[in-house]
C-alpha atoms as a PDB file:
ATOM      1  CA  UNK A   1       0.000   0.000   0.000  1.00  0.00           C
ATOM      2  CA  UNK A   2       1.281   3.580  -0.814  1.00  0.00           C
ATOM      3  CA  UNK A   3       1.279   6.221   1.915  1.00  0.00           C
ATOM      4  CA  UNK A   4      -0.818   9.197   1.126  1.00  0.00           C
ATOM      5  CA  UNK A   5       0.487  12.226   0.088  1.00  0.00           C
ATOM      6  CA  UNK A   6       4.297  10.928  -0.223  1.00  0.00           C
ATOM      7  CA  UNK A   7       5.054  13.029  -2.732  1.00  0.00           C
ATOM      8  CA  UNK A   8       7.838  15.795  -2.251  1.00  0.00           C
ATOM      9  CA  UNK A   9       7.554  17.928   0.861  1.00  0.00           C
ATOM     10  CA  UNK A  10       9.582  20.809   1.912  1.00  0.00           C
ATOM     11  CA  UNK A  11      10.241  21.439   5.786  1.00  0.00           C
ATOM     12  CA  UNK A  12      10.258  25.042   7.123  1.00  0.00           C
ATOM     13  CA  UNK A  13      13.796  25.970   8.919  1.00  0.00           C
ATOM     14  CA  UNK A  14      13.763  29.167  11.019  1.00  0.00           C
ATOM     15  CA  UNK A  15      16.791  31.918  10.919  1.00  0.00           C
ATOM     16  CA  UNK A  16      17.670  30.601  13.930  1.00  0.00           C
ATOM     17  CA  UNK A  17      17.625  26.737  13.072  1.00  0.00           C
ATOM     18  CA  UNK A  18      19.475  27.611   9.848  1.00  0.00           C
ATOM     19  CA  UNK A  19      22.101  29.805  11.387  1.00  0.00           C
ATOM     20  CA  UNK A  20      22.789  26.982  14.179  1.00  0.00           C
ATOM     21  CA  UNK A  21      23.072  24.485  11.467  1.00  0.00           C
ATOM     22  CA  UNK A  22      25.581  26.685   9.544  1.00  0.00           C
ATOM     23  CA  UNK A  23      27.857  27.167  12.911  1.00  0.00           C
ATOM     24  CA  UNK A  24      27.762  23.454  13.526  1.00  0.00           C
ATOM     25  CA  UNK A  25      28.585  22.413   9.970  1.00  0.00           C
ATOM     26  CA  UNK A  26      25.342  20.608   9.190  1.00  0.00           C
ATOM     27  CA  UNK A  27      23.643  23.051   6.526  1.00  0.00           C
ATOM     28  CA  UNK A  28      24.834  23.600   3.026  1.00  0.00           C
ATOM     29  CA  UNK A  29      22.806  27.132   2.730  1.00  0.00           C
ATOM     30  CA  UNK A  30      22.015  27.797  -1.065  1.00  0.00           C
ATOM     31  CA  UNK A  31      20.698  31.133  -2.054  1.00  0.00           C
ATOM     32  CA  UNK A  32      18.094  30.905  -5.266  1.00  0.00           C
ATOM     33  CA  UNK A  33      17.490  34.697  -5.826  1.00  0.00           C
ATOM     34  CA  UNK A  34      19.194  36.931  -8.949  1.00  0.00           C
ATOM     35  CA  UNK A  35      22.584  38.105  -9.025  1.00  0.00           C
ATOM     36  CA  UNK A  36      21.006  41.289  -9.119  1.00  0.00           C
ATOM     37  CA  UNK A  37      19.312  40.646  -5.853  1.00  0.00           C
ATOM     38  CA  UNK A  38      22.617  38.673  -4.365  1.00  0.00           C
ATOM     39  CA  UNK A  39      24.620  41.829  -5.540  1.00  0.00           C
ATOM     40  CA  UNK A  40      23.084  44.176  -2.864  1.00  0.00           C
ATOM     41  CA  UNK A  41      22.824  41.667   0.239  1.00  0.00           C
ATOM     42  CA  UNK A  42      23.875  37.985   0.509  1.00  0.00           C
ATOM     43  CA  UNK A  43      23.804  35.305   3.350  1.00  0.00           C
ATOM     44  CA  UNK A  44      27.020  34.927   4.402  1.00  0.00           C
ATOM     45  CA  UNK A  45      28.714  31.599   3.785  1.00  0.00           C
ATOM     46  CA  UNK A  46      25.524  30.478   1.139  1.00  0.00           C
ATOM     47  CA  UNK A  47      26.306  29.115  -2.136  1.00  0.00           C
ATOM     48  CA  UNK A  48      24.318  31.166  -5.066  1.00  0.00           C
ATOM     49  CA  UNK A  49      22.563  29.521  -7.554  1.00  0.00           C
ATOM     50  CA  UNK A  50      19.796  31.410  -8.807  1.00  0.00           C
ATOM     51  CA  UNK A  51      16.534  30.229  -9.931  1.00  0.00           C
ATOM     52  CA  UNK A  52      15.864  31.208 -13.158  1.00  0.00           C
ATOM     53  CA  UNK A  53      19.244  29.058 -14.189  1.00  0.00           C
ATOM     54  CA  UNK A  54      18.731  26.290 -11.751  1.00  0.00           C
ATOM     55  CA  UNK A  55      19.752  22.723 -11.860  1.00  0.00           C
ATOM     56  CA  UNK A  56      20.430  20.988  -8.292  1.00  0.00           C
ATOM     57  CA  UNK A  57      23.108  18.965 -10.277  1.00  0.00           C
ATOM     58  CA  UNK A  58      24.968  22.297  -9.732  1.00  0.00           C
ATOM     59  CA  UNK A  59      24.793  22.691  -5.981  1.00  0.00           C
ATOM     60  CA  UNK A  60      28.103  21.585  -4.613  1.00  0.00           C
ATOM     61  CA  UNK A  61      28.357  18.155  -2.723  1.00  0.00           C
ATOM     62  CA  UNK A  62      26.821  18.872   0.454  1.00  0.00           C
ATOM     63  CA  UNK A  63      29.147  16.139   2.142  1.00  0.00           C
ATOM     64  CA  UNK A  64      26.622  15.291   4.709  1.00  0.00           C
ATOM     65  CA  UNK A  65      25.231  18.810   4.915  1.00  0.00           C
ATOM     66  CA  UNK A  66      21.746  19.249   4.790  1.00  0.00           C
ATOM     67  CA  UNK A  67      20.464  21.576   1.813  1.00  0.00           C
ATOM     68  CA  UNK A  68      18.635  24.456   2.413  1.00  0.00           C
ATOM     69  CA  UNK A  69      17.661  26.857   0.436  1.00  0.00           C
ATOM     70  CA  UNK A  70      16.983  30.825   0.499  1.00  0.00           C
ATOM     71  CA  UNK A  71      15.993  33.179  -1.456  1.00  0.00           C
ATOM     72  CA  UNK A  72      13.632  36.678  -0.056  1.00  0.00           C
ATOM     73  CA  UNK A  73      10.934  35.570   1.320  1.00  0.00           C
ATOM     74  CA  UNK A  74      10.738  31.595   0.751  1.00  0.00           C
ATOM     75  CA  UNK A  75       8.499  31.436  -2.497  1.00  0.00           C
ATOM     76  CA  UNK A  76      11.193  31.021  -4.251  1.00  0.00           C
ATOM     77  CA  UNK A  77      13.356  28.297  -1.539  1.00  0.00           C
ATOM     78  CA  UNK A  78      10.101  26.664  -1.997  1.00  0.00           C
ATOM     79  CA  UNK A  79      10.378  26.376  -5.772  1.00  0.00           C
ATOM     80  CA  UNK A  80      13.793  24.883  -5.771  1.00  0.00           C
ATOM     81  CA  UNK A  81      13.696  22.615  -3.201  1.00  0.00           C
ATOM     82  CA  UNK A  82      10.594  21.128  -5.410  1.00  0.00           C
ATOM     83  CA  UNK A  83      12.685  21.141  -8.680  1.00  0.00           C
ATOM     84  CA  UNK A  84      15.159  19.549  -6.672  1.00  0.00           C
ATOM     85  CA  UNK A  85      12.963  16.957  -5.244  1.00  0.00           C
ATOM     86  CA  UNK A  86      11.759  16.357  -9.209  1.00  0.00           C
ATOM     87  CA  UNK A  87      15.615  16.045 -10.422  1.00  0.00           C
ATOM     88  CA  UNK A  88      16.027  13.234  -7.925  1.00  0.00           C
ATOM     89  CA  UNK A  89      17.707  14.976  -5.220  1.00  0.00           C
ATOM     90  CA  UNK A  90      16.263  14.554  -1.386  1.00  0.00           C
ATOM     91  CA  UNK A  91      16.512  18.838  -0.841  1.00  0.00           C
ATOM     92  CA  UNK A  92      13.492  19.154   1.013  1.00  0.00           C
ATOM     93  CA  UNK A  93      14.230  22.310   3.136  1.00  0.00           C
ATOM     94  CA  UNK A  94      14.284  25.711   3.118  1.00  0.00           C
ATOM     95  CA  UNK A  95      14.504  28.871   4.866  1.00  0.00           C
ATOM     96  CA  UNK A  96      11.376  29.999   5.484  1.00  0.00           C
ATOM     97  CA  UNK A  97      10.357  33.805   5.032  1.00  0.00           C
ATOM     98  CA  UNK A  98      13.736  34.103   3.580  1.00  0.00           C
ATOM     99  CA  UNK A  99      16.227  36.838   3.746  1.00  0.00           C
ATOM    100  CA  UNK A 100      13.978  39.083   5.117  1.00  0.00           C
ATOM    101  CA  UNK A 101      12.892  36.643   8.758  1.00  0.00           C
ATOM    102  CA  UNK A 102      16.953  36.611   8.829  1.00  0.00           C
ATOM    103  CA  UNK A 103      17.468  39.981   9.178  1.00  0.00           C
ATOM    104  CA  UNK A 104      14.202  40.307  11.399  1.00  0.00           C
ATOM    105  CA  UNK A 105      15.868  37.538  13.891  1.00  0.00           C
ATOM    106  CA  UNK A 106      18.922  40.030  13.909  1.00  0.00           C
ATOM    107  CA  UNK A 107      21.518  37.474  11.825  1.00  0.00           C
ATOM    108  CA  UNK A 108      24.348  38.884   9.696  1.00  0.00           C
ATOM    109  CA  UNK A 109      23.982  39.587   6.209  1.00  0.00           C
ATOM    110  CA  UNK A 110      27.239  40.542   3.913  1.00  0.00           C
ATOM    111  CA  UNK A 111      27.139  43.435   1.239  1.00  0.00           C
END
């Protein structure tokens, strides 16, 4: 028997989840939005990758990292970690309310 609803799911990290998984070394952070976006304000330490030329073949190995991605609010985290999930990759998290619930917690951002 299948299990309902086993389709792809993606889990909601807070800033403050993300940011301890970063210090510890367990969270590959990938940032989805434009370079035009990424140009102004980045998450420090995130790999960028944005959407509109993504392919989650491209995201470095996490070597036992969890993925999680970013972009401004978390439409767009959402997005990838879905076209992830469809390339065959198990990315199901992201950062939710994006940049803008990291700087609202407080956390770092670089420019």
């Amino acid at each position: 028997m299948s299990e309902q609803g086993a389709g792809p799911r993606v889990r909601d990290l807070t800033p403050a989840e993300v940011v301890r998984g970063l210090a510890e070394g367990r969270v590959l952070l990938v940032d989805v939005r434009e370079p035009n976006e990424t140009a102004l304000e980045r998450f420090p330490d995130a790999v960028l990758l944005p959407l509109s030329a993504f392919d989650a073949a491209a995201i470095p190995a996490p070597q036992g990292r969890e993925v999680v991605f970013a972009c401004r609010s978390g439409r767009r985290s959402v997005t990838a970690s879905l076209a992830a999930q469809e390339q065959g990759f198990a990315y199901g998290s992201h950062l939710a309310g994006g940049i803008l619930a990291w700087k609202a917690a407080g956390l770092p951002t670089e420019t």
